[in-house]
Protein backbone atom coordinates (compact mmCIF):
# COMPACT_ATOMS: atom_id res chain seq x y z
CA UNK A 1 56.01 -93.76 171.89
CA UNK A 2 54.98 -90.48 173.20
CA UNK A 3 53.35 -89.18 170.17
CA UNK A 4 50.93 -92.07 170.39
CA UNK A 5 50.40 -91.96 174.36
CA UNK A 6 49.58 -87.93 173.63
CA UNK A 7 46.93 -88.65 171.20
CA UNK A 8 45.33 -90.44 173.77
CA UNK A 9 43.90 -87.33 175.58
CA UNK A 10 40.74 -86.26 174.40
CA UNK A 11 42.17 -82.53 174.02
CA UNK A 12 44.58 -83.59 171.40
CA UNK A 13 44.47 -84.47 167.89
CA UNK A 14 47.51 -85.65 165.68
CA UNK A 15 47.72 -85.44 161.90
CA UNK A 16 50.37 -85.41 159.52
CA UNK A 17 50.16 -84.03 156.30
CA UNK A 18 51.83 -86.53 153.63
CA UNK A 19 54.67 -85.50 150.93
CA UNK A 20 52.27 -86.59 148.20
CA UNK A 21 49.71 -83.78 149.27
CA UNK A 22 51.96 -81.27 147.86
CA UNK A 23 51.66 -77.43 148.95
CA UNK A 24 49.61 -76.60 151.69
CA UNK A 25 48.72 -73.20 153.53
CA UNK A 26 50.15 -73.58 156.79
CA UNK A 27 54.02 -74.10 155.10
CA UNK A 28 55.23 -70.80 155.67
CA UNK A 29 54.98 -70.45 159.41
CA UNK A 30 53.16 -72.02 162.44
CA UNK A 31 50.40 -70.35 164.24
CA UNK A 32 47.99 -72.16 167.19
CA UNK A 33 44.54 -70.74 167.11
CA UNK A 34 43.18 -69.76 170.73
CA UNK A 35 39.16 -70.48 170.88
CA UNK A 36 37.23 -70.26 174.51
CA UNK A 37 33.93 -72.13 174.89
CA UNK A 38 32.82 -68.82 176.92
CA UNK A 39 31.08 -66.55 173.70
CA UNK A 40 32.54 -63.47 175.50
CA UNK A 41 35.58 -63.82 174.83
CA UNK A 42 37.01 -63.47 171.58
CA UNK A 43 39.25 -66.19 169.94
CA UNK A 44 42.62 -65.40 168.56
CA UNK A 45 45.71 -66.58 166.40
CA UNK A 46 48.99 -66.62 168.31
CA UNK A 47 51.89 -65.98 165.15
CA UNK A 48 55.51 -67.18 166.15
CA UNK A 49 58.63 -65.91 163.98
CA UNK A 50 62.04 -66.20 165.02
CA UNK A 51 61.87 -62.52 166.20
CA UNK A 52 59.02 -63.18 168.42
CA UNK A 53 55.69 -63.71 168.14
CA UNK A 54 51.95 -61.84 167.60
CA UNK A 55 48.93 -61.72 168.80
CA UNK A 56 46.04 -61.40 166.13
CA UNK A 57 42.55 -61.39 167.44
CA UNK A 58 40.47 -59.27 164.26
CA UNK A 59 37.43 -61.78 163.55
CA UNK A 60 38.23 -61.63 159.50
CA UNK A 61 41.99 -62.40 159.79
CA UNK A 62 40.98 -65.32 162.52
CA UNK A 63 38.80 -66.29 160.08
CA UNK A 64 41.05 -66.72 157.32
CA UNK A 65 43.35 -68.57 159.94
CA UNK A 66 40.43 -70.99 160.46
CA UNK A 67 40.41 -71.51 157.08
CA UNK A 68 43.79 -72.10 156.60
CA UNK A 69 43.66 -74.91 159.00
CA UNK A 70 40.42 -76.33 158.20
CA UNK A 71 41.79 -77.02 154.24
CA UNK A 72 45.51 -78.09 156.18
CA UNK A 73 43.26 -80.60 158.02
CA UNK A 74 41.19 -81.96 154.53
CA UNK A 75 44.69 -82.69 153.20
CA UNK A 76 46.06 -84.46 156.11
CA UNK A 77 45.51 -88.05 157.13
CA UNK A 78 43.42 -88.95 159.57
CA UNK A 79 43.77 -89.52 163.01
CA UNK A 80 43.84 -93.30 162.76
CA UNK A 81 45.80 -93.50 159.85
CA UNK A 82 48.75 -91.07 161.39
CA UNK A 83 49.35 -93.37 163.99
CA UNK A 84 49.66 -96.01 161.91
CA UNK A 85 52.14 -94.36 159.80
CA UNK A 86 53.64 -93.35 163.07
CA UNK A 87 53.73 -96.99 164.46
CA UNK A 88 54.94 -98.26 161.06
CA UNK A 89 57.66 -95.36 161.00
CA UNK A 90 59.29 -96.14 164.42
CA UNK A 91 58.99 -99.78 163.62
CA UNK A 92 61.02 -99.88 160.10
CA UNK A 93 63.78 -97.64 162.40
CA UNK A 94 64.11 -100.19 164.75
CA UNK A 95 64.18 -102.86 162.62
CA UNK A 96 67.08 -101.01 160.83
């Protein structure tokens, strides 16, 4: 299972965000915030649309983009438990 070989690297982190959590923030489109451990260079929000994409780097709209992820995050499950429900997922297919 890829998905579950991936989470394996320390750089990445897998959550899913279940039905029963409703609405959250990040719904209407998908953005990847850009951080740099070096504090002279400033972090940024990378927007895709299906026109293209955009580059947002203003501290207060990065901001609210960190926020936006950080309450995504409270809602999702955690890492251990989306793997399960990964595992258990692929499982119940094959069993099918």
């Amino acid at each position: 299972m890829h998905l579950v070989a991936l989470v394996e690297r320390p750089n990445i982190t897998l959550q899913v965000i279940p039905y029963a959590a409703g609405g959250y923030g990040t719904m209407n489109g998908s953005f990847i915030i850009v951080d740099y451990p070096e504090p002279d260079i400033t972090p940024g929000v990378y927007l895709e649309y299906p026109a293209g994409g955009a580059w947002v780097d203003n501290a207060e709209d990065v901001g609210r983009f960190t926020t936006t992820f950080d309450q995504a995050a409270a809602q999702a499950l955690s890492p251990v438990d989306t793997i399960d429900l990964i595992q258990r997922r692929v499982r119940a297919l094959t069993v099918s």
